[in-house]
Protein backbone atom coordinates (compact mmCIF):
# COMPACT_ATOMS: atom_id res chain seq x y z
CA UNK A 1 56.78 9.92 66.75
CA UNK A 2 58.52 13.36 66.36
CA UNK A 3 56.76 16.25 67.66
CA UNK A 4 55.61 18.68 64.70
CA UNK A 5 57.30 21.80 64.39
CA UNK A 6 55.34 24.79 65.38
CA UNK A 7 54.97 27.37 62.37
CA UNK A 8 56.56 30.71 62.27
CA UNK A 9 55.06 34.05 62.28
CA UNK A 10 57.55 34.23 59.05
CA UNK A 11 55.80 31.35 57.14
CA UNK A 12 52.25 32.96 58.08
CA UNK A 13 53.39 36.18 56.50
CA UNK A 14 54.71 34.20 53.14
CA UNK A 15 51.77 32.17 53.36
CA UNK A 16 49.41 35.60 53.01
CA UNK A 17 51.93 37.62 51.02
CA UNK A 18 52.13 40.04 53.52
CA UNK A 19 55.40 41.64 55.57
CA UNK A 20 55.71 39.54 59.57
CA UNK A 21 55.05 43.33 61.16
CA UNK A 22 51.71 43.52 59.10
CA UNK A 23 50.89 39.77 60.37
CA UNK A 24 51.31 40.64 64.15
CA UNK A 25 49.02 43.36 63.95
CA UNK A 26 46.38 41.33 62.26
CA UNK A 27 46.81 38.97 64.87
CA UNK A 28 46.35 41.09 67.45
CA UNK A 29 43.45 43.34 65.42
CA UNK A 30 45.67 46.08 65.16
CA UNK A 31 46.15 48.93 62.00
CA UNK A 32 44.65 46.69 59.47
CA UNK A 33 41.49 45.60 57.51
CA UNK A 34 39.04 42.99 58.62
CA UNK A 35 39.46 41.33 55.51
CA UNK A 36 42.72 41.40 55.91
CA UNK A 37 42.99 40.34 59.91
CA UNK A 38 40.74 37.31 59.06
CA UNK A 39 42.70 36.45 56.06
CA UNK A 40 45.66 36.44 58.22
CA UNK A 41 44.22 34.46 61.26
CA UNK A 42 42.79 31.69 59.03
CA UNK A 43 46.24 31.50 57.22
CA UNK A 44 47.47 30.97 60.77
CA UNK A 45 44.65 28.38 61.94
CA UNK A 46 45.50 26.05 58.83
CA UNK A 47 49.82 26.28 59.60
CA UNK A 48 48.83 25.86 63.13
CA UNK A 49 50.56 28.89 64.06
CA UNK A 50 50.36 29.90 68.02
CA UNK A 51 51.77 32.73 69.11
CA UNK A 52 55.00 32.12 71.64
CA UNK A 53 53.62 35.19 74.94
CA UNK A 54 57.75 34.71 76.30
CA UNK A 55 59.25 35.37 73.10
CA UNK A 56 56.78 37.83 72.54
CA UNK A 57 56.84 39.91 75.45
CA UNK A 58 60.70 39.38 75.32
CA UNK A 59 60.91 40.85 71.63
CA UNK A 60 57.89 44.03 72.25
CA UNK A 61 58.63 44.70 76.22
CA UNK A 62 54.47 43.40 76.66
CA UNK A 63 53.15 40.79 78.00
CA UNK A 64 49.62 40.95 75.88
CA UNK A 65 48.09 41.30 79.66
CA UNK A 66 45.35 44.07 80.56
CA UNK A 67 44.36 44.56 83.86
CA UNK A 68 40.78 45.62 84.20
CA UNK A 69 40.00 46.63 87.56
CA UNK A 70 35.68 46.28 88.19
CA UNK A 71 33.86 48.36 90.99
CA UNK A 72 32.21 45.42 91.87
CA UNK A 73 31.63 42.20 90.63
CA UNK A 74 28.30 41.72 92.89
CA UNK A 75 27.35 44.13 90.33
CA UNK A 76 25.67 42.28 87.56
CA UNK A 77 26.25 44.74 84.25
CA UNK A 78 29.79 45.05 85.74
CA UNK A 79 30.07 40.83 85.51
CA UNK A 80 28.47 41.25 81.99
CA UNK A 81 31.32 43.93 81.10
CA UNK A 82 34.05 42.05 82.47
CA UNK A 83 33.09 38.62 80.21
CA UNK A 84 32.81 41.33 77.78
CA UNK A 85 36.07 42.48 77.76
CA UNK A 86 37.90 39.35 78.43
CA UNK A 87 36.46 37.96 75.20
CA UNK A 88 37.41 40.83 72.99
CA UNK A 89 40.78 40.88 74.40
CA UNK A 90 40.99 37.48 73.47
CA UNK A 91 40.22 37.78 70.38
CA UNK A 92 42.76 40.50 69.93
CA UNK A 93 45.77 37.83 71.14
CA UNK A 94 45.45 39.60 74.56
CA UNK A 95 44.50 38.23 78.00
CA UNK A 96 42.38 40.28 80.61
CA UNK A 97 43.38 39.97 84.48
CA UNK A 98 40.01 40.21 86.26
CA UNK A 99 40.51 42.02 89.28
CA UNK A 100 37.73 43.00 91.93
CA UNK A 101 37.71 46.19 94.05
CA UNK A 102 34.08 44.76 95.61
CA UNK A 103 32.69 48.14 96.18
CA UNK A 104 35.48 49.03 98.67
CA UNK A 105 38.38 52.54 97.83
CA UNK A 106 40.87 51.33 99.88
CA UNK A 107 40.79 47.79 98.38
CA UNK A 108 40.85 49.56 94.98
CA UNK A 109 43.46 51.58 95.50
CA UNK A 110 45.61 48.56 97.34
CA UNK A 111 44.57 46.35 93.71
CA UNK A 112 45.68 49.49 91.35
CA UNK A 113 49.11 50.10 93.18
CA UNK A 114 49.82 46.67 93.34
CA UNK A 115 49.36 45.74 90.04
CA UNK A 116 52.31 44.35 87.86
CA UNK A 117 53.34 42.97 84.41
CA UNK A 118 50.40 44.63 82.19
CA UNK A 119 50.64 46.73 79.50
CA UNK A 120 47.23 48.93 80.18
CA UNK A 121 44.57 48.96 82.28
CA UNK A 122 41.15 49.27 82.48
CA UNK A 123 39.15 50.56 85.30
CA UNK A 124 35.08 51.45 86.69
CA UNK A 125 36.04 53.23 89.40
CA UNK A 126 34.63 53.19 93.11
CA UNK A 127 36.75 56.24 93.78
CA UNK A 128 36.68 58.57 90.94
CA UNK A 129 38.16 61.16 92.63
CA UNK A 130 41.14 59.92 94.54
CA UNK A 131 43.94 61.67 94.15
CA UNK A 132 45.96 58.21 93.69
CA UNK A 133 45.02 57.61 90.04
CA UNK A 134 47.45 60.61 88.61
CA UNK A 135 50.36 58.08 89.87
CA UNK A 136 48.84 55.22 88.38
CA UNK A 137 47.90 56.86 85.04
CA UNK A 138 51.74 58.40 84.74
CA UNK A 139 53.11 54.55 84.85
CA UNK A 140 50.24 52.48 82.74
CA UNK A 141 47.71 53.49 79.65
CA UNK A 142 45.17 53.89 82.03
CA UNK A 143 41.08 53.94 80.70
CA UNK A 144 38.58 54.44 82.41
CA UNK A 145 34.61 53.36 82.12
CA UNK A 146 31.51 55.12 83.44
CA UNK A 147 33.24 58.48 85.19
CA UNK A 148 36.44 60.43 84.54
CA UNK A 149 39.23 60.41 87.16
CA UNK A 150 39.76 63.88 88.01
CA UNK A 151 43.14 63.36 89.23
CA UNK A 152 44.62 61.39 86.36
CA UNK A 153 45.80 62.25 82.89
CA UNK A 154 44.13 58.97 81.51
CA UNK A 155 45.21 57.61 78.06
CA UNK A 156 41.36 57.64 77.26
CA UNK A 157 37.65 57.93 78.66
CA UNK A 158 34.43 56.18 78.55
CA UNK A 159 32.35 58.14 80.13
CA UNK A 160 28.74 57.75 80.50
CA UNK A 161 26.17 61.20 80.01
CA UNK A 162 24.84 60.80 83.46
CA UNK A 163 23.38 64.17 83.05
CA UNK A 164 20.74 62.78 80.45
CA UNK A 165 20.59 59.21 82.14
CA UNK A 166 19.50 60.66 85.48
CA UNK A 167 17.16 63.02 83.65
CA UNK A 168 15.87 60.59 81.24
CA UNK A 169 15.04 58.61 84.56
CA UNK A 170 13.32 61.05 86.88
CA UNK A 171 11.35 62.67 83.79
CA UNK A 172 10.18 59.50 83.31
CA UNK A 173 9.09 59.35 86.78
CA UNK A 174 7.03 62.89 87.48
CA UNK A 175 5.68 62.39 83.43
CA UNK A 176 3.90 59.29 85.02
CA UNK A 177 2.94 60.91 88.27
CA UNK A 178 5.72 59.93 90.69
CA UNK A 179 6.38 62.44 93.41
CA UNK A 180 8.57 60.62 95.81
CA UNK A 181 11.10 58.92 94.89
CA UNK A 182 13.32 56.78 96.79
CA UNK A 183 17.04 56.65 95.11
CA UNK A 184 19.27 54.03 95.87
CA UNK A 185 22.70 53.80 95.05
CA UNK A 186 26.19 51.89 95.89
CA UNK A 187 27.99 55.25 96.19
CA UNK A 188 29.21 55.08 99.78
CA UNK A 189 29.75 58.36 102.27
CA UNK A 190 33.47 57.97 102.02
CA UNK A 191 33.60 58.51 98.11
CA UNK A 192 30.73 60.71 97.62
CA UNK A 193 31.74 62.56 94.24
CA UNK A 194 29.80 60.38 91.52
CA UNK A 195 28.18 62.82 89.30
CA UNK A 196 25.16 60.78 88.60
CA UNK A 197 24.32 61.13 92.79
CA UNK A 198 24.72 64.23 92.36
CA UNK A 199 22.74 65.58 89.50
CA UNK A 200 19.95 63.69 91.22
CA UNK A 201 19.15 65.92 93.70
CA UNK A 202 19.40 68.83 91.20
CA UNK A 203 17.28 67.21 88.67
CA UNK A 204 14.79 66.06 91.71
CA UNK A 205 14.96 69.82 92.22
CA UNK A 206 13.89 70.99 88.73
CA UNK A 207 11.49 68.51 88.30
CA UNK A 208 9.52 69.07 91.80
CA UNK A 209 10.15 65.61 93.23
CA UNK A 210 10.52 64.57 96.44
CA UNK A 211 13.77 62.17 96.89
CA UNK A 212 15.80 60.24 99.82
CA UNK A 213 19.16 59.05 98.48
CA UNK A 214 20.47 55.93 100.18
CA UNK A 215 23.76 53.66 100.22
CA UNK A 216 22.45 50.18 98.90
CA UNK A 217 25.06 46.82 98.58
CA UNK A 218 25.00 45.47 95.12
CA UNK A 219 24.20 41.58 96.07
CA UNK A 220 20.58 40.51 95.92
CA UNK A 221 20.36 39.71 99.76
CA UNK A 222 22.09 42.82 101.32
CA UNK A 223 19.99 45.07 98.52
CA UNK A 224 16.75 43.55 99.47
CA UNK A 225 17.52 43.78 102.96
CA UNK A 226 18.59 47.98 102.56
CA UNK A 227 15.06 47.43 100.14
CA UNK A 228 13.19 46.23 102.64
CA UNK A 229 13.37 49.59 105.17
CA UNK A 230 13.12 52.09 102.39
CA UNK A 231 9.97 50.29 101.32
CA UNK A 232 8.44 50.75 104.93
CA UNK A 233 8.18 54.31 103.96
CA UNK A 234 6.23 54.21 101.04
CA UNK A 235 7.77 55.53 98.40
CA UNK A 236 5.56 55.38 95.15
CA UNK A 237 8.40 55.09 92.86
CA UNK A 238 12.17 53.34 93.96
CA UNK A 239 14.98 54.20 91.05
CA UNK A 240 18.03 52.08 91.38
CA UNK A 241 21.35 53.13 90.47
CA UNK A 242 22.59 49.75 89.27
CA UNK A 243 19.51 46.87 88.05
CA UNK A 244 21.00 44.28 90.17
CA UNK A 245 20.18 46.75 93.32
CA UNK A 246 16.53 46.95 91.13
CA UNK A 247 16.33 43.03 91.69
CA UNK A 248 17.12 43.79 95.16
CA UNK A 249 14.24 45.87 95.13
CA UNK A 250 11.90 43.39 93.44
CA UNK A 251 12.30 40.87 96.19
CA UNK A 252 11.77 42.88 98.97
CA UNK A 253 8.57 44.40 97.22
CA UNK A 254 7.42 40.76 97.40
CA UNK A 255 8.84 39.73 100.80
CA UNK A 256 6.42 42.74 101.96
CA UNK A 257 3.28 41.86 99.72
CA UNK A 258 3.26 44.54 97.58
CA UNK A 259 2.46 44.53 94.08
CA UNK A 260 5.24 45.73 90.96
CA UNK A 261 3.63 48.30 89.78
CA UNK A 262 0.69 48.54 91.48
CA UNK A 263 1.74 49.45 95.18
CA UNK A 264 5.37 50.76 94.22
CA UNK A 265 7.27 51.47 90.63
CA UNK A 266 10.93 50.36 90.24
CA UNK A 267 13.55 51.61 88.16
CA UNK A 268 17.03 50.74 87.00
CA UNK A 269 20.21 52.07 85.60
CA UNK A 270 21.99 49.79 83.01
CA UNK A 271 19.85 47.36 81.55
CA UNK A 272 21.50 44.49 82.63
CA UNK A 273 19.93 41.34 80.23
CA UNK A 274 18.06 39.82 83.57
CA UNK A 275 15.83 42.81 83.02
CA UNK A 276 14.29 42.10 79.86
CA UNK A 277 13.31 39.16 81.77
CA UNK A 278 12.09 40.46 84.81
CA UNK A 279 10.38 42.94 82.91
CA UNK A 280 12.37 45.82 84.90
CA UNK A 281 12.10 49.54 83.15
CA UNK A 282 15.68 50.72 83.29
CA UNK A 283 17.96 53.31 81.73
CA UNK A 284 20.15 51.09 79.10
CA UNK A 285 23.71 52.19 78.38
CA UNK A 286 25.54 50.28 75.13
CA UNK A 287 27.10 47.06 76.73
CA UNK A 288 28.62 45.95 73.41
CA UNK A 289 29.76 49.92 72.49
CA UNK A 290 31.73 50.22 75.22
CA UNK A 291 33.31 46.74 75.69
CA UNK A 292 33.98 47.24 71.88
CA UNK A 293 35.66 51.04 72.47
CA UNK A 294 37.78 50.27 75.48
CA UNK A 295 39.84 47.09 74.54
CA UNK A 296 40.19 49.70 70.99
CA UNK A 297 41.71 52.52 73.18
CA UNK A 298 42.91 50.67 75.64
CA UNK A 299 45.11 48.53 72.93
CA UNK A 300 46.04 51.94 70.80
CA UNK A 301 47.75 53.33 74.14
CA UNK A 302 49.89 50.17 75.06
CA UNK A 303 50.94 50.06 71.76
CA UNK A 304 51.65 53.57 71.13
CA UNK A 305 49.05 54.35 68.33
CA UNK A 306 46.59 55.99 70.40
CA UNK A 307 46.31 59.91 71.32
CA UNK A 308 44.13 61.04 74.20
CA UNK A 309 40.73 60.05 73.04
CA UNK A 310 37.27 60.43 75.42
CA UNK A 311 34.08 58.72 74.20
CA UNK A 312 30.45 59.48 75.36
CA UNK A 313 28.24 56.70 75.51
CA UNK A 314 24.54 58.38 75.41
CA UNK A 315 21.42 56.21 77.63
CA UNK A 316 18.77 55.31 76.03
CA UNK A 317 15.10 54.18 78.04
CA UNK A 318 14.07 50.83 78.14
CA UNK A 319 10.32 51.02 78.73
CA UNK A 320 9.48 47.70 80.12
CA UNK A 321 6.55 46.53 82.85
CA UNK A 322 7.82 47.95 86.35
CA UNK A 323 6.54 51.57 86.32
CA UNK A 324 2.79 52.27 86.75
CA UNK A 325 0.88 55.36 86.55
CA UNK A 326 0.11 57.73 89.60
């Protein structure tokens, strides 16, 4: 039985009424309506149109690859914005190569230097400040989520208000009676220039609370182990600078007897959707906002469209069951 022939990006565009270059960037959710990109993509669907990657990198110079380069993937929220972004690439006729710096600069900066064949890239840095990423930023559309890379000329920013998340947390905090606070975060001593650490201690300042800052791993055994000595101390209050540390915390508060939030208060910092369930109070940044506005910019700067752009995303509180009154 002959093998059907595969339809042509020129019968989709007769098929719609529309010119082929308006049909390619409805198919890849570029410069047109949403009327008009589903119109097109349905049109497509019923001629059983696929689009050829070879011929298509081969025509454009792009592959309709992104590299987005996580943190780490022990890292809950950072899973949750990698699926993220891997569907809404895919829905944009891109792919998304997962890569994994797992909390370590050197393996992040081995990972950005090494990567090949993508036409932007996405990053959450360890490292924000390494002096590598104005090399990598000159060769790719570079964006990057959660802090600015001082170094780099990026093609665009995500950037999270740490400066109100961190206060929104430790006001939270002394308003309920908290006076020291153990902070615990995956920033390690060899990349100390996160903002968020360090607006802590100023805020801490302001606010008359008592704080120890500590390194913490992002998997649930290594946190609640790192949980486990900070505990010892008796802290009344523990705020976590990632939730999956927070569930960390949560099992070594039980490993020890002690109540959630009778004998200690925990806190997060992204509001991952295992908190809702664990009933963990945490600082919530926009998952769906920023998966949303970094496959936009990061798509506008491969293809040319896009001029510097930098986005805020602005925390909000989730007020949930894990911080009692003092």
């Amino acid at each position: 039985m002959p093998q059907r022939k595969r339809a042509t990006i020129r019968e989709v565009a007769q098929a719609t009424g529309l010119s082929t270059a308006a049909v390619s960037y409805a198919l890849r959710g570029l410069q047109v309506s949403e009327e008009t990109m589903h119109r097109v993509r349905r049109a497509a669907a019923e001629l059983g149109y696929e689009a050829d990657p070879n011929a298509r990198a081969l025509a454009s110079g792009r592959t309709g690859m992104i590299g987005v380069l996580c943190g780490s993937l022990e890292d809950l929220w950072q899973q949750s914005l990698a699926v993220g972004i891997g569907r809404s690439l895919r829905e944009k006729d891109h792919y998304g190569l997962i890569l994994d710096a797992a909390g370590d600069p050197d393996r992040e900066r081995t990972l950005a230097r090494q990567l090949r064949g993508v036409d932007g890239l996405i990053v959450q840095p360890v490292d924000p400040a390494a002096p590598f990423w104005a090399g990598i930023a000159e060769n790719i559309p570079l964006v990057t989520i959660g802090d600015a890379l001082k170094e780099a000329r990026t093609a665009a920013e995500v950037v999270f208000d740490n400066q109100s998340g961190v206060t929104l947390a430790l006001e939270y905090l002394a308003g309920r009676g908290h006076r020291r606070v153990a902070v615990l975060t995956p920033t390690l001593a060899e990349t100390p220039d996160r903002p968020a650490d360090r607006l802590v201690t100023a805020e801490a300042a302001r606010l008359g609370l008592e704080v120890s800052v500590q390194t913490c791993p992002q998997g649930l055994g290594p946190a609640a182990e790192a949980a486990r000595a900070v505990l010892r101390d008796r802290p009344s209050a523990v705020f976590c600078f990632s939730d999956s540390i927070a569930y960390g915390v949560l099992k070594a508060a039980g490993d020890l007897g002690l109540s959630v939030p009778g004998d200690v208060s925990v806190m997060g910092y992204d509001d991952h959707p295992m908190s809702e369930l664990l009933g963990l109070t945490t600082v919530s940044w926009d998952l769906e906002g920023i998966v949303r506005s970094a496959v936009r910019l990061v798509l506008g700067a491969a293809d040319g469209t896009l001029r510097r752009r930098r986005v805020v995303q602005k925390p909000t509180l989730r007020e949930r069951g894990s911080v009692g009154q003092r």
